[in-house]
Protein backbone atom coordinates (compact mmCIF):
# COMPACT_ATOMS: atom_id res chain seq x y z
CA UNK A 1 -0.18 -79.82 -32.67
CA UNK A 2 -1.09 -77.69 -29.48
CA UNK A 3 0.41 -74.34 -30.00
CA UNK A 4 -0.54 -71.98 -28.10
CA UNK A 5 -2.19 -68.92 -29.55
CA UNK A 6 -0.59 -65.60 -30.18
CA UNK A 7 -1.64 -61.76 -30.29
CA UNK A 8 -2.51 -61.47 -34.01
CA UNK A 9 -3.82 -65.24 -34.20
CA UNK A 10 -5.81 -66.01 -30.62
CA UNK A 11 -6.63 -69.69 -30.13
CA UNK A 12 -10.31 -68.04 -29.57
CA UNK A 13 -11.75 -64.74 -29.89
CA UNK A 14 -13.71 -65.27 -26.45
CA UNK A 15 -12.09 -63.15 -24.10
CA UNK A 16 -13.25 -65.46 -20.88
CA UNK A 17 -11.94 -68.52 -22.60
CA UNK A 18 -8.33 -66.97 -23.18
CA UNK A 19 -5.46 -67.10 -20.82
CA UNK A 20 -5.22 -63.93 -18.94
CA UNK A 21 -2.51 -61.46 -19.29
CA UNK A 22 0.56 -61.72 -17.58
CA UNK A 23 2.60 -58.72 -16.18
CA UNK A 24 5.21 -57.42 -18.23
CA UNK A 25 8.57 -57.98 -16.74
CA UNK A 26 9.87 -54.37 -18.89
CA UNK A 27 7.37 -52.57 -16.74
CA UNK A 28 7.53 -51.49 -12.96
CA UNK A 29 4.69 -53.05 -11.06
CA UNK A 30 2.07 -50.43 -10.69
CA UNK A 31 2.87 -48.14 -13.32
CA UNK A 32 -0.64 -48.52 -15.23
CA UNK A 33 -3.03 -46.05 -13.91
CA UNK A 34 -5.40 -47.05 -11.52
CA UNK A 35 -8.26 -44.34 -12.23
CA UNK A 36 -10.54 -46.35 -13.99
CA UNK A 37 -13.26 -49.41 -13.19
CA UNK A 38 -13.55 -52.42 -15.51
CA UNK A 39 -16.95 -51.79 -15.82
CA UNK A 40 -16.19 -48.37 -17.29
CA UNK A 41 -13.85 -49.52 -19.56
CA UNK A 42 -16.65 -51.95 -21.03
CA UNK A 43 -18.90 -49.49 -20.99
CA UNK A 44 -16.64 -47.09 -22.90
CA UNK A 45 -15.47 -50.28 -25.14
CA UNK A 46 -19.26 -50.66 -26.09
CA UNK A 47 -20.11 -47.32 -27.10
CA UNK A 48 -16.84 -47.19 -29.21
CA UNK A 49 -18.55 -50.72 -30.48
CA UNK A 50 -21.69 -48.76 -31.05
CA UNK A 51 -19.93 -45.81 -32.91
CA UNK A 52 -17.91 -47.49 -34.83
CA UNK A 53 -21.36 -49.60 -36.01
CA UNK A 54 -22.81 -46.51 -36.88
CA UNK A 55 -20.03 -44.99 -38.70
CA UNK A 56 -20.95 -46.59 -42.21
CA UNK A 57 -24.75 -45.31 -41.93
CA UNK A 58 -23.27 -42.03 -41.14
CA UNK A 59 -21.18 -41.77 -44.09
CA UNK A 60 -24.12 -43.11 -46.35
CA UNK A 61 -25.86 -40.57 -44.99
CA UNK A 62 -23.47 -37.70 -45.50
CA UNK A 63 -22.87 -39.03 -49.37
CA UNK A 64 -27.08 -38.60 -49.79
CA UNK A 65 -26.92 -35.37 -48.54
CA UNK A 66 -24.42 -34.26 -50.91
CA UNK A 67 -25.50 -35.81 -53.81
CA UNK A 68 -28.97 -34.64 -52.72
CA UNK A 69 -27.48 -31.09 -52.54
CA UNK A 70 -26.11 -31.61 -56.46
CA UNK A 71 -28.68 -32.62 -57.67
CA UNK A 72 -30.77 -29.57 -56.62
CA UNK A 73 -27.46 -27.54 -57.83
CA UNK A 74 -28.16 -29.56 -60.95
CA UNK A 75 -32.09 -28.53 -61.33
CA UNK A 76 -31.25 -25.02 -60.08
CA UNK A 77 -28.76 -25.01 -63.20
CA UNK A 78 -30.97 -26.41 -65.53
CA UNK A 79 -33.81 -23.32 -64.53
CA UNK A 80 -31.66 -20.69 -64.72
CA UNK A 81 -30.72 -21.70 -68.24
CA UNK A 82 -34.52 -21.90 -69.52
CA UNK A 83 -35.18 -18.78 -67.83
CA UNK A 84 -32.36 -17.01 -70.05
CA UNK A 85 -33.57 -18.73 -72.80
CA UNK A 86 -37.08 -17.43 -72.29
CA UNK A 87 -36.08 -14.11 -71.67
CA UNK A 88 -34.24 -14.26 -75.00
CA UNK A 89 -37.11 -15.35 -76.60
CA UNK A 90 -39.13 -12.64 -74.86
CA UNK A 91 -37.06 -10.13 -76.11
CA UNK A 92 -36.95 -10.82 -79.74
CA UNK A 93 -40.74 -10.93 -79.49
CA UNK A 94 -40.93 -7.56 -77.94
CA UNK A 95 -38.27 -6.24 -80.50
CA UNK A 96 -40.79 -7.52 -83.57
CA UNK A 97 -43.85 -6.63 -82.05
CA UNK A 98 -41.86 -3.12 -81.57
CA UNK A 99 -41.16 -2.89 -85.16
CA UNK A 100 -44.46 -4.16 -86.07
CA UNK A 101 -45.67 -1.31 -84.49
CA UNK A 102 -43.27 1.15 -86.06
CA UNK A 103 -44.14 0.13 -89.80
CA UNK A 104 -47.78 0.31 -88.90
CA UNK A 105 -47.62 3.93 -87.48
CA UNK A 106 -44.83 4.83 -90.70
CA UNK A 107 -47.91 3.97 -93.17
């Protein structure tokens, strides 16, 4: 069977090995700008290659830095709390050495 290949199913993925593109008959010849070299489109087509490469190391990223920035939100949390409970603790020593005191001087 020799069918040849379509859009969404190429007979290759090389772009030099497929069949180049014919002009569309729905178009007026020449209505596709001009204003831009092949080698700038590859160039572009690259760096988009590039980007879009990076785009998964750049989310990973951004999801360490934010659970990076919870966890400290986390430990931050966590101090706060023992630092009310020590200054609780403080306090109710203070009030019994205060009344210690008060007893002492009442005798």
């Amino acid at each position: 069977m020799n069918t040849a290949g379509t859009i969404d199913r190429p007979l290759t993925h090389d772009p030099k090995k497929q069949a180049p593109m014919k002009p569309s008959t729905y178009e007026p010849a020449g209505s596709a700008n001009q204003d831009f070299t092949i080698s700038g489109a590859k160039d572009s087509r690259q760096n988009r290659t590039r980007e879009m490469q990076l785009i998964p190391e750049a989310m990973a990223r951004a999801h360490m830095r934010e659970r990076l920035q919870e966890a400290e939100r986390d430990r931050q949390a966590v101090r706060l709390v023992a630092a009310r409970r020590m200054q609780r603790r403080a306090e109710r020593a203070s009030l019994r050495a205060r009344r210690a005191l008060a007893m002492a001087v009442m005798q």
